[in-house]
N, C-alpha and C. Protein backbone atom coordinates (compact mmCIF):
# COMPACT_ATOMS: atom_id res chain seq x y z
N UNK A 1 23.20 1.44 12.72
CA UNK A 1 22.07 2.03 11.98
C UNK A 1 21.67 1.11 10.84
N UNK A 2 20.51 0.79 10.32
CA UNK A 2 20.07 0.05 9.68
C UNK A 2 19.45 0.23 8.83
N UNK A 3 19.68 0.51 7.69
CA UNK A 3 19.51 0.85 6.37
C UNK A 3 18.04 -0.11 5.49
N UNK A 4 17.04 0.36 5.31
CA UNK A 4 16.28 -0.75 4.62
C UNK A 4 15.96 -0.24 3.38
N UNK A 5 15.27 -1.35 2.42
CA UNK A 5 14.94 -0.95 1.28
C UNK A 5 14.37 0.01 0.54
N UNK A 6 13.45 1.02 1.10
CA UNK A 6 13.13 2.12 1.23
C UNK A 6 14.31 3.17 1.13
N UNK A 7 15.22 3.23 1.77
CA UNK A 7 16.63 3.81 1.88
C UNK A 7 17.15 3.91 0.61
N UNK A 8 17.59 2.62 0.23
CA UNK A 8 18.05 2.34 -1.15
C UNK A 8 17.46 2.23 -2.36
N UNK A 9 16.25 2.27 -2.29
CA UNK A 9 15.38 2.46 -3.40
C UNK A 9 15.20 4.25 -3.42
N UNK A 10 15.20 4.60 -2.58
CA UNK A 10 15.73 6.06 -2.67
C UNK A 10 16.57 6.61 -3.73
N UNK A 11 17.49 6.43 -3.01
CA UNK A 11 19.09 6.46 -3.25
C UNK A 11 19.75 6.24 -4.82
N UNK A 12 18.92 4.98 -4.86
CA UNK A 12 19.15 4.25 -6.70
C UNK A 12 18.17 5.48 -7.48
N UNK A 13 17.18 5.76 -7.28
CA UNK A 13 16.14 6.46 -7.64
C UNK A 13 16.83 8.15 -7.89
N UNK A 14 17.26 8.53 -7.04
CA UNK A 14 18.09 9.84 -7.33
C UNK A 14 19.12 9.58 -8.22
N UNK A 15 20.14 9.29 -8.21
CA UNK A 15 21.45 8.60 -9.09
C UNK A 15 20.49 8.66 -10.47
N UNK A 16 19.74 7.54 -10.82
CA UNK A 16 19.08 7.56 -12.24
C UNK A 16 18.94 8.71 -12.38
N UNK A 17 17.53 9.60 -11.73
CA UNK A 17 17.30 10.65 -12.14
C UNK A 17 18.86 12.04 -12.62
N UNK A 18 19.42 11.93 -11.80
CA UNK A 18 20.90 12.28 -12.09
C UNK A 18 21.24 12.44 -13.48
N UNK A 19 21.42 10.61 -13.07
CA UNK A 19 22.11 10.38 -14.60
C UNK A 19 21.17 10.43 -16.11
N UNK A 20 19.78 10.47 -16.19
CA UNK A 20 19.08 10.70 -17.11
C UNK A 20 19.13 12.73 -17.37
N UNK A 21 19.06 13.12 -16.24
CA UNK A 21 19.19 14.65 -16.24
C UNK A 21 20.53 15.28 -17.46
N UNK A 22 21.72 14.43 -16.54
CA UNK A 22 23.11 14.73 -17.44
C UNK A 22 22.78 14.32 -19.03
N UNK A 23 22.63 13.19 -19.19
CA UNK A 23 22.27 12.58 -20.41
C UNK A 23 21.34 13.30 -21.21
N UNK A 24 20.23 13.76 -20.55
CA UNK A 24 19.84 14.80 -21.46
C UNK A 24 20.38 16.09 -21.89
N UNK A 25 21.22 16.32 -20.68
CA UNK A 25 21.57 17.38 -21.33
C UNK A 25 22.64 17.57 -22.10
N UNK A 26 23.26 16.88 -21.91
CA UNK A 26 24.81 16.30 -23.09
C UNK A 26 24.25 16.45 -24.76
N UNK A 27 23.02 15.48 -24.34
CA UNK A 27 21.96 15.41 -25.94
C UNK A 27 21.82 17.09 -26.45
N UNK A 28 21.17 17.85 -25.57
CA UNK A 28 20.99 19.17 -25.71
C UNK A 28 21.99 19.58 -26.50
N UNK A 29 22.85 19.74 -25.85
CA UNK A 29 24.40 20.55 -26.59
C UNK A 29 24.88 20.14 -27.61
N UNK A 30 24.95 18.65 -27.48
CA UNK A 30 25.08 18.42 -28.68
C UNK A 30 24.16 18.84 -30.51
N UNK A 31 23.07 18.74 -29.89
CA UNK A 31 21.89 18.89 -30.95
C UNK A 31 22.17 20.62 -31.10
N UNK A 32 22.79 21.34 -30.18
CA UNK A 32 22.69 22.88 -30.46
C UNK A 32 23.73 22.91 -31.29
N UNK A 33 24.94 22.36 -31.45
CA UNK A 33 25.99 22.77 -31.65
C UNK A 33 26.19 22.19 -33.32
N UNK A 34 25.26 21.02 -33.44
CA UNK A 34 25.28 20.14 -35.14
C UNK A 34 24.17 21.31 -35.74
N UNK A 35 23.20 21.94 -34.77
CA UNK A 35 22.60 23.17 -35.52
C UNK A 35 23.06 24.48 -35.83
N UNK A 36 23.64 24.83 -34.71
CA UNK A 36 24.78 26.00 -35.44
C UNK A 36 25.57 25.58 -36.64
N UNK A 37 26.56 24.50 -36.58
CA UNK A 37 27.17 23.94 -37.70
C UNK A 37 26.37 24.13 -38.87
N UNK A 38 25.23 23.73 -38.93
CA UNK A 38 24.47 23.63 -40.13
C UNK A 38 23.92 25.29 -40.51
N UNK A 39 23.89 26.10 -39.59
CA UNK A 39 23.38 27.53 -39.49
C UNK A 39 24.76 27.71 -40.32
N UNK A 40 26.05 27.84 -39.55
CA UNK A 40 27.25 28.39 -40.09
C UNK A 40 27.23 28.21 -41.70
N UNK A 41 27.00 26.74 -42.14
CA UNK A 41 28.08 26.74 -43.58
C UNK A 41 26.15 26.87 -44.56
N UNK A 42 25.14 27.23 -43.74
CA UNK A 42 24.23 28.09 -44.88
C UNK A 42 23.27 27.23 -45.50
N UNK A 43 22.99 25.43 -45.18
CA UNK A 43 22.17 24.66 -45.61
C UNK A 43 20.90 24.82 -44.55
């Protein structure tokens, strides 16, 4: 079976999207959680 560039430009193309998805959302949680912090101690 023979795989062409189309295939793999696919393939690379999902993975990024993936990995930009996770990455944002890591950002998310993080940014929720330095805002609670800041909610908690009242500034």
């Amino acid at each position: 079976m023979h795989l062409d560039a189309v295939f793999w430009g696919s393939i690379i193309s999902v993975i990024i999207a993936v990995a930009i998805f996770i990455y944002l959302g890591f950002k998310v949680v993080k940014l929720m959680n330095d805002d609670a912090e800041r909610n908690k101690t009242g500034q």
